[in-house]
PDB file of N, CA and C in Angstrom:
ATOM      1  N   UNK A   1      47.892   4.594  32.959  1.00  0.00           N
ATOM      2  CA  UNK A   1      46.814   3.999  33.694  1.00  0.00           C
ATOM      3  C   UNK A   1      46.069   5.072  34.477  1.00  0.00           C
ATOM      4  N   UNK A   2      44.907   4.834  34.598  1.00  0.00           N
ATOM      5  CA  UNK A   2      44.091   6.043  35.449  1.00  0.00           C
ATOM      6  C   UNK A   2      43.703   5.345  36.315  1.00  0.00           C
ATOM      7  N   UNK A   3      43.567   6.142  37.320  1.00  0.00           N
ATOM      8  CA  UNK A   3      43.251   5.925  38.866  1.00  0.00           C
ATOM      9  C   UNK A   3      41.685   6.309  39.372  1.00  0.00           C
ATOM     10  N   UNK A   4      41.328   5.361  39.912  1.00  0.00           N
ATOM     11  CA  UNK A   4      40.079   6.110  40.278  1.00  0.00           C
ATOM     12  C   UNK A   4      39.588   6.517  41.742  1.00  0.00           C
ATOM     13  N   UNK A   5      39.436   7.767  41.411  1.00  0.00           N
ATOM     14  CA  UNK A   5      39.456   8.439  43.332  1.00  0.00           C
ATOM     15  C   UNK A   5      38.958   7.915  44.285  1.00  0.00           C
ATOM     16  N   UNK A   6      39.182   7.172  45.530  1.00  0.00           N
ATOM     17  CA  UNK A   6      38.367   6.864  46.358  1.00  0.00           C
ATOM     18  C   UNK A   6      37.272   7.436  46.934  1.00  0.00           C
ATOM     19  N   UNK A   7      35.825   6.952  46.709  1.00  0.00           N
ATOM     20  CA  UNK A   7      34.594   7.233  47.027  1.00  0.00           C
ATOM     21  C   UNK A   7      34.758   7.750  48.286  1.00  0.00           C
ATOM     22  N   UNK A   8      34.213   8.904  48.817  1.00  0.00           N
ATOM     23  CA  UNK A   8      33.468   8.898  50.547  1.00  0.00           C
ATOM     24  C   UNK A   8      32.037   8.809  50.102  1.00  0.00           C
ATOM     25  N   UNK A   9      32.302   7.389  51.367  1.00  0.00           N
ATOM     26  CA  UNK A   9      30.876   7.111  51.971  1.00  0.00           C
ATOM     27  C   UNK A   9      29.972   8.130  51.827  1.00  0.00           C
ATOM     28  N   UNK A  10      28.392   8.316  51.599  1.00  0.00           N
ATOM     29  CA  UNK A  10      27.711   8.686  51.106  1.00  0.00           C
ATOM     30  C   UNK A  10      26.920   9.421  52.490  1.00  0.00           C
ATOM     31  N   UNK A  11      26.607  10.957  53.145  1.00  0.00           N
ATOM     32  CA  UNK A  11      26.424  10.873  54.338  1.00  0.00           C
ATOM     33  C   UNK A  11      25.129  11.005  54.430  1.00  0.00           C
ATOM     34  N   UNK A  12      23.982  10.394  54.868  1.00  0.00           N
ATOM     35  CA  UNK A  12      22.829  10.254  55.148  1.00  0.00           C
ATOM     36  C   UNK A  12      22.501  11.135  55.852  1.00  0.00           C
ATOM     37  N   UNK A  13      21.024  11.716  56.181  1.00  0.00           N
ATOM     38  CA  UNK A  13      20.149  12.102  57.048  1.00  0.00           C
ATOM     39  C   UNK A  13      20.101  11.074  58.454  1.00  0.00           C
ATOM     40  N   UNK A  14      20.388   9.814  58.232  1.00  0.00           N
ATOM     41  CA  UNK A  14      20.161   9.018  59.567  1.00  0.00           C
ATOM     42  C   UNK A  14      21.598   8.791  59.600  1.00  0.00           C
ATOM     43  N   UNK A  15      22.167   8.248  59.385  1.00  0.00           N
ATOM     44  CA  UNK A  15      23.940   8.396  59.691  1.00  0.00           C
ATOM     45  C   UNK A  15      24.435   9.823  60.392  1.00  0.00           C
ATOM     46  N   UNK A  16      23.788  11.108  59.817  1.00  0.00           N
ATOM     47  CA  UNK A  16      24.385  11.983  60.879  1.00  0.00           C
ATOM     48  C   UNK A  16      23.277  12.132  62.364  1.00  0.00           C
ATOM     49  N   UNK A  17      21.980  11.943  62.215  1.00  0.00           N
ATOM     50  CA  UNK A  17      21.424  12.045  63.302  1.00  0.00           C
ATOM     51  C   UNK A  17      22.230  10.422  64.529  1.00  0.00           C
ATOM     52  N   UNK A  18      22.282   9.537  64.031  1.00  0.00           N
ATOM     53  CA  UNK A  18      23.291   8.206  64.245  1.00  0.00           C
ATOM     54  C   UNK A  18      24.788   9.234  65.420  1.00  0.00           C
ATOM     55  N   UNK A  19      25.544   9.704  64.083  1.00  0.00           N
ATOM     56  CA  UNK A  19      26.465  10.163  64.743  1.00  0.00           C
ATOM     57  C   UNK A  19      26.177  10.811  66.069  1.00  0.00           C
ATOM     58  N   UNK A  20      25.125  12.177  65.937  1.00  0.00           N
ATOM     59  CA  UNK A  20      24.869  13.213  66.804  1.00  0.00           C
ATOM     60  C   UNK A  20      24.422  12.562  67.873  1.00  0.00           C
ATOM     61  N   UNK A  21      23.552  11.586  67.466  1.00  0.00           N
ATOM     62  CA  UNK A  21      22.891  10.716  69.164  1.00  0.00           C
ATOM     63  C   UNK A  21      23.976  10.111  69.729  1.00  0.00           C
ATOM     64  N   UNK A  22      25.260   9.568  69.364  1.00  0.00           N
ATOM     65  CA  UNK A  22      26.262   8.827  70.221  1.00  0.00           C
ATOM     66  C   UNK A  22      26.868   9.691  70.755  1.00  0.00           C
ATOM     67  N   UNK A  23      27.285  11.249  70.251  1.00  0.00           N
ATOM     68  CA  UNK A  23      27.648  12.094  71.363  1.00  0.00           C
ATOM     69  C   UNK A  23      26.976  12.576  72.158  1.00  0.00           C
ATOM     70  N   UNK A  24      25.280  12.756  71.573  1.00  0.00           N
ATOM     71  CA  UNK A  24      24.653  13.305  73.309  1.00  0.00           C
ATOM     72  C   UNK A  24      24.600  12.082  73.656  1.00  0.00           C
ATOM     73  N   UNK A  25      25.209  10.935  74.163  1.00  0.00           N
ATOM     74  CA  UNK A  25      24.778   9.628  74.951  1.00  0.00           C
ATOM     75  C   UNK A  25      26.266  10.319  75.533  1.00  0.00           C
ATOM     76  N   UNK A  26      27.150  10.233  75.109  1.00  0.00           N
ATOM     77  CA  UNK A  26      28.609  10.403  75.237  1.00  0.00           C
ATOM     78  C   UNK A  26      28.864  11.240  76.337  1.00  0.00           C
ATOM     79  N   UNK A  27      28.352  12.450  75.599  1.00  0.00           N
ATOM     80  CA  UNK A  27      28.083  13.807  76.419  1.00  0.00           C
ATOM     81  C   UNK A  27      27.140  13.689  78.175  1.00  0.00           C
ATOM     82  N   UNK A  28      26.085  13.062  77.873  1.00  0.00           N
ATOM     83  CA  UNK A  28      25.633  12.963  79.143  1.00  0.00           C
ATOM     84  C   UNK A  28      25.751  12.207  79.694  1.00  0.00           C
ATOM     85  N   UNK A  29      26.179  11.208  79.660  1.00  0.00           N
ATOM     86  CA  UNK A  29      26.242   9.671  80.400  1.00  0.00           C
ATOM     87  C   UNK A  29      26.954   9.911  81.684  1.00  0.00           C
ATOM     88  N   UNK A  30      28.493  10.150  81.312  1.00  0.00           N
ATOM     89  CA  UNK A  30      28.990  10.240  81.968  1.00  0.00           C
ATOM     90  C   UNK A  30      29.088  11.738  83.117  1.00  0.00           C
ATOM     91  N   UNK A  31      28.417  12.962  82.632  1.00  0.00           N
ATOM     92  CA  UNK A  31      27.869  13.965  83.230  1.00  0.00           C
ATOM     93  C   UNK A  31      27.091  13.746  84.241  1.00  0.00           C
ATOM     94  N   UNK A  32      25.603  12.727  84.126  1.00  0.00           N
ATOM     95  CA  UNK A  32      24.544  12.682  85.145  1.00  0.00           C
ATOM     96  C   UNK A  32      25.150  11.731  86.115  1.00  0.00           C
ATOM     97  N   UNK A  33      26.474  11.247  85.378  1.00  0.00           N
ATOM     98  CA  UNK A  33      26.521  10.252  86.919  1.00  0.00           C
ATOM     99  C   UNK A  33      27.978  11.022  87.727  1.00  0.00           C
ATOM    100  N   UNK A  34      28.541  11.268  87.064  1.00  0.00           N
ATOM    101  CA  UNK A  34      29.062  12.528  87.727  1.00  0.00           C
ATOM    102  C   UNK A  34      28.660  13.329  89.106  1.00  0.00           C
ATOM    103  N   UNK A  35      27.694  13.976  88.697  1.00  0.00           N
ATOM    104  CA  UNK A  35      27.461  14.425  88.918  1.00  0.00           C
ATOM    105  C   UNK A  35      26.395  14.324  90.052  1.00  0.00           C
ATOM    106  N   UNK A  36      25.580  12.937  90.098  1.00  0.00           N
ATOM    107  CA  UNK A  36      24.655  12.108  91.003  1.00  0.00           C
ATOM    108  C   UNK A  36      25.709  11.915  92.185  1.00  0.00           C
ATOM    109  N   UNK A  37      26.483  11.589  91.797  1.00  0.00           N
ATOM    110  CA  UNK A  37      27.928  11.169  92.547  1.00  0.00           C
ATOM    111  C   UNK A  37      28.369  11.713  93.428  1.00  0.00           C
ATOM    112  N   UNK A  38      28.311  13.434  93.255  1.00  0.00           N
ATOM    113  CA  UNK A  38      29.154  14.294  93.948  1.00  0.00           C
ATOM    114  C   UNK A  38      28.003  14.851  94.103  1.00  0.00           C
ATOM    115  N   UNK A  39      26.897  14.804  94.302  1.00  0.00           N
ATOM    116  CA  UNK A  39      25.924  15.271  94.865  1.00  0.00           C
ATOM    117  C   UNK A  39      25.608  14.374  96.437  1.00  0.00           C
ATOM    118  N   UNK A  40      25.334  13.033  95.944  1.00  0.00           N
ATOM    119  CA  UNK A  40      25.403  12.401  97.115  1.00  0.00           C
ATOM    120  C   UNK A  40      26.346  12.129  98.366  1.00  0.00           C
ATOM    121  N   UNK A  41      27.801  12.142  97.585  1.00  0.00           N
ATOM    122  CA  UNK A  41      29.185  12.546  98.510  1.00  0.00           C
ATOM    123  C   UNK A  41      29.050  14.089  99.584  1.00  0.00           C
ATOM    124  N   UNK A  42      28.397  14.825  98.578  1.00  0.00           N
ATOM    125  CA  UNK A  42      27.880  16.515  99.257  1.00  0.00           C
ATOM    126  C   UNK A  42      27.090  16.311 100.675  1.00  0.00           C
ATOM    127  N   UNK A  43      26.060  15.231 100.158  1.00  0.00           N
ATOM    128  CA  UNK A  43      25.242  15.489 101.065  1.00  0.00           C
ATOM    129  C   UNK A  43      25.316  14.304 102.192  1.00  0.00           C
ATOM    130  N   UNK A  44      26.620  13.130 102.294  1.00  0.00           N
ATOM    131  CA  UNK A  44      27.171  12.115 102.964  1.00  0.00           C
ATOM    132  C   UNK A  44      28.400  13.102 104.193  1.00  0.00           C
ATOM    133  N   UNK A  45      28.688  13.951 102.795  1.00  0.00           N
ATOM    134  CA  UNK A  45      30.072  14.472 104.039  1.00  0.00           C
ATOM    135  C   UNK A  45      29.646  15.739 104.548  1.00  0.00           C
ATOM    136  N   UNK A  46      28.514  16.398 104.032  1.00  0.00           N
ATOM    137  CA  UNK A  46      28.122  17.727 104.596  1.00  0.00           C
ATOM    138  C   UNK A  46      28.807  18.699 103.860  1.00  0.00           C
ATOM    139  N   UNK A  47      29.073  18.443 102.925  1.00  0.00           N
ATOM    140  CA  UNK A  47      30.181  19.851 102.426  1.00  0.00           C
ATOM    141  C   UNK A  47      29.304  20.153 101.306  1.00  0.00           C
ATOM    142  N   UNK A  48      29.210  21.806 100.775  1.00  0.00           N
ATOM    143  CA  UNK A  48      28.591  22.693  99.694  1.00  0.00           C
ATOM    144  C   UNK A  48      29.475  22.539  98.480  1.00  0.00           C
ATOM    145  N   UNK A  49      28.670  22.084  97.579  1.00  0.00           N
ATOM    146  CA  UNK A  49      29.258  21.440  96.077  1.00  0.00           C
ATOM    147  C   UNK A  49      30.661  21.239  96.224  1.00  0.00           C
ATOM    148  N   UNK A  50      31.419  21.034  96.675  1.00  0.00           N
ATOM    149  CA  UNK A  50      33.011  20.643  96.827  1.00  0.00           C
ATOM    150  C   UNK A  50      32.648  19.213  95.857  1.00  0.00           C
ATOM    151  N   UNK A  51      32.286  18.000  96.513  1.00  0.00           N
ATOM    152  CA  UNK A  51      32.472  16.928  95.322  1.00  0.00           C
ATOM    153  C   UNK A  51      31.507  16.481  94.323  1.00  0.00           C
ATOM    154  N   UNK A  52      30.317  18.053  94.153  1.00  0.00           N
ATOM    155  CA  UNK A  52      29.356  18.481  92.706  1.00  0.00           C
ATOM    156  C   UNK A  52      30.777  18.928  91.759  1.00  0.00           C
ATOM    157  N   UNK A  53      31.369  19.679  92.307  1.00  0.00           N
ATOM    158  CA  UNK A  53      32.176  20.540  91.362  1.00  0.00           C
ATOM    159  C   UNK A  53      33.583  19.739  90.769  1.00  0.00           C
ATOM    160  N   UNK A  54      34.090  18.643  92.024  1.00  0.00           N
ATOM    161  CA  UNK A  54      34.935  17.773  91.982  1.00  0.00           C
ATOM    162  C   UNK A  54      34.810  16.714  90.065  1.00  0.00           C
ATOM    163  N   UNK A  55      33.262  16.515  90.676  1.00  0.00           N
ATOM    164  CA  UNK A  55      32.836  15.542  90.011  1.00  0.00           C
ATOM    165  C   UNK A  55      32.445  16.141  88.613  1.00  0.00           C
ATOM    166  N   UNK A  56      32.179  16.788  88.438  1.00  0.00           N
ATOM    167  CA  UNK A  56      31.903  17.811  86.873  1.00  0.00           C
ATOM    168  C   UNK A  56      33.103  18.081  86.231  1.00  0.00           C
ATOM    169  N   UNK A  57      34.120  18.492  87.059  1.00  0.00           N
ATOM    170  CA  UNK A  57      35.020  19.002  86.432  1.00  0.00           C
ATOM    171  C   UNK A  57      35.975  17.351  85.894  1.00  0.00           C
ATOM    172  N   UNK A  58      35.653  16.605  86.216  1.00  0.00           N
ATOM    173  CA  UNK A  58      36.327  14.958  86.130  1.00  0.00           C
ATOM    174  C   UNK A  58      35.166  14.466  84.578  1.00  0.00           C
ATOM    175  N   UNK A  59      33.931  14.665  84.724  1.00  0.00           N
ATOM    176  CA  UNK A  59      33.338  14.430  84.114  1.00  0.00           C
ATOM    177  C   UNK A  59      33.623  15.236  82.472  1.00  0.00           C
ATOM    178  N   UNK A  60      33.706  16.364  82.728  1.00  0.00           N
ATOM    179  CA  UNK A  60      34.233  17.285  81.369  1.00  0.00           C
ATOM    180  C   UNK A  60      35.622  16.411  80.723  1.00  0.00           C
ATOM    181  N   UNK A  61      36.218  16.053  81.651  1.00  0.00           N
ATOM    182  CA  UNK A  61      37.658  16.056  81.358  1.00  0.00           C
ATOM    183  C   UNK A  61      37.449  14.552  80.050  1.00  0.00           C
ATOM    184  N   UNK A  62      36.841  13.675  80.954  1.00  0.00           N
ATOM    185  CA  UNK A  62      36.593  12.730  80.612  1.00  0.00           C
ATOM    186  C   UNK A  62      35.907  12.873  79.162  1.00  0.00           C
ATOM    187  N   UNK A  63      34.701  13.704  79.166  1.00  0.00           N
ATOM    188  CA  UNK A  63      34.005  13.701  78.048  1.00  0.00           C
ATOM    189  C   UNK A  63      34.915  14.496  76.821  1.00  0.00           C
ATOM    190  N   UNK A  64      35.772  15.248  77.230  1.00  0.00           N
ATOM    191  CA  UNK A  64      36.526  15.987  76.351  1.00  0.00           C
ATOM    192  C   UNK A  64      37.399  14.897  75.321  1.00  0.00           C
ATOM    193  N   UNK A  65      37.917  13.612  76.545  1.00  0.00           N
ATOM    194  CA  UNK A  65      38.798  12.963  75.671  1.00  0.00           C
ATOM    195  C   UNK A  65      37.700  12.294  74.943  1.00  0.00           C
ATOM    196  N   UNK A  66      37.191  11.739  75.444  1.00  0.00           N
ATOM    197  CA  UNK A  66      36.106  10.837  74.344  1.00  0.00           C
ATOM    198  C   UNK A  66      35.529  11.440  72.874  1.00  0.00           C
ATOM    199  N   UNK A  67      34.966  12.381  73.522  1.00  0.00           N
ATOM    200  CA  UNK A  67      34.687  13.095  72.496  1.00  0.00           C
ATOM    201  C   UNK A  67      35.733  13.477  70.881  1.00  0.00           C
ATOM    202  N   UNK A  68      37.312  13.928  71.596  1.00  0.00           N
ATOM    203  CA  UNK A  68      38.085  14.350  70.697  1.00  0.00           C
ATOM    204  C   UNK A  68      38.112  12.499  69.927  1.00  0.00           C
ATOM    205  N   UNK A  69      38.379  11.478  70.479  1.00  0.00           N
ATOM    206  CA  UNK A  69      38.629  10.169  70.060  1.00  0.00           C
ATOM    207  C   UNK A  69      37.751   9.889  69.361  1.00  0.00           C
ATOM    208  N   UNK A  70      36.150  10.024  69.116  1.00  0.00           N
ATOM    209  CA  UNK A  70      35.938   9.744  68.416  1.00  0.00           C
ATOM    210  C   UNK A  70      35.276  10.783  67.432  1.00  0.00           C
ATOM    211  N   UNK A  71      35.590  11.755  67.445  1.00  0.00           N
ATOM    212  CA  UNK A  71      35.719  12.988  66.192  1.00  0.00           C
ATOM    213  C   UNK A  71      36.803  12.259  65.555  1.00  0.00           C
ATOM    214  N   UNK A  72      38.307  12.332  66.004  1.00  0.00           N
ATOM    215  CA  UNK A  72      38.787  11.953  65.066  1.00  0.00           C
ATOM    216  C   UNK A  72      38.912  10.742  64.161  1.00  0.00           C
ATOM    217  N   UNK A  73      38.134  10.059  64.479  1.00  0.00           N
ATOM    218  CA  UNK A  73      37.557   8.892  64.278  1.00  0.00           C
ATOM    219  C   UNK A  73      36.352   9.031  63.166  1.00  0.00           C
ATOM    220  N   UNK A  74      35.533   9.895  63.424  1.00  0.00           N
ATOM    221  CA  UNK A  74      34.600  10.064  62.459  1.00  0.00           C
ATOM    222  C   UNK A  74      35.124  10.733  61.167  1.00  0.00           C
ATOM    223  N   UNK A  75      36.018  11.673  61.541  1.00  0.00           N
ATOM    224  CA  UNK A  75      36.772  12.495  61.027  1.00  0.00           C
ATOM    225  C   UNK A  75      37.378  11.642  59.377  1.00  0.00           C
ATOM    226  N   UNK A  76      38.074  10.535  60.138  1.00  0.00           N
ATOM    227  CA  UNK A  76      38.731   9.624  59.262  1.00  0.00           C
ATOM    228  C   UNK A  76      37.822   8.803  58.076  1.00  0.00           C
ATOM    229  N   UNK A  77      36.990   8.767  58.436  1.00  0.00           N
ATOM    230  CA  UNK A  77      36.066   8.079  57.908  1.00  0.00           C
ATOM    231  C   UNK A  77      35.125   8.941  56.796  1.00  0.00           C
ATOM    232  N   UNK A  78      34.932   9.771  57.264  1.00  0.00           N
ATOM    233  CA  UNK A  78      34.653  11.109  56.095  1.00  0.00           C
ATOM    234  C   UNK A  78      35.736  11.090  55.119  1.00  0.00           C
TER     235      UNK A  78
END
């Protein structure tokens, strides 16, 4: 009996621009508010970027996991 290879999905010009726009949403979303965040905390408590830098570095962390979750996710699907 012969087997027949499973197809990958076919990858479009708009399927990858698709993909690329959900990580810059991904990517910044959670960055500008971050970061709005610990700007306004800065300038509530008087302190020089302490919770700009607080808040970025929370924001990366965050975007890092997301990001890896759904790479490998896309990943799979390729």
């Amino acid at each position: 009996m012969e087997q027949k290879p499973t197809e990958k999905p076919k990858i479009t010009p708009w399927i990858a621009m698709g993909i690329v726009g959900d990580l810059m949403v991904t990517v910044a979303v959670p960055t500008v508010i971050f970061a709005l965040l610990g700007r306004w905390m800065d300038e509530k408590f008087s302190t020089k970027f302490v919770f700009l830098t607080i808040g970025l570095a929370l924001a990366l962390f965050i975007v890092a996991k997301i990001v890896i979750k759904k790479g490998r996710k896309i990943a799979k699907q390729l």
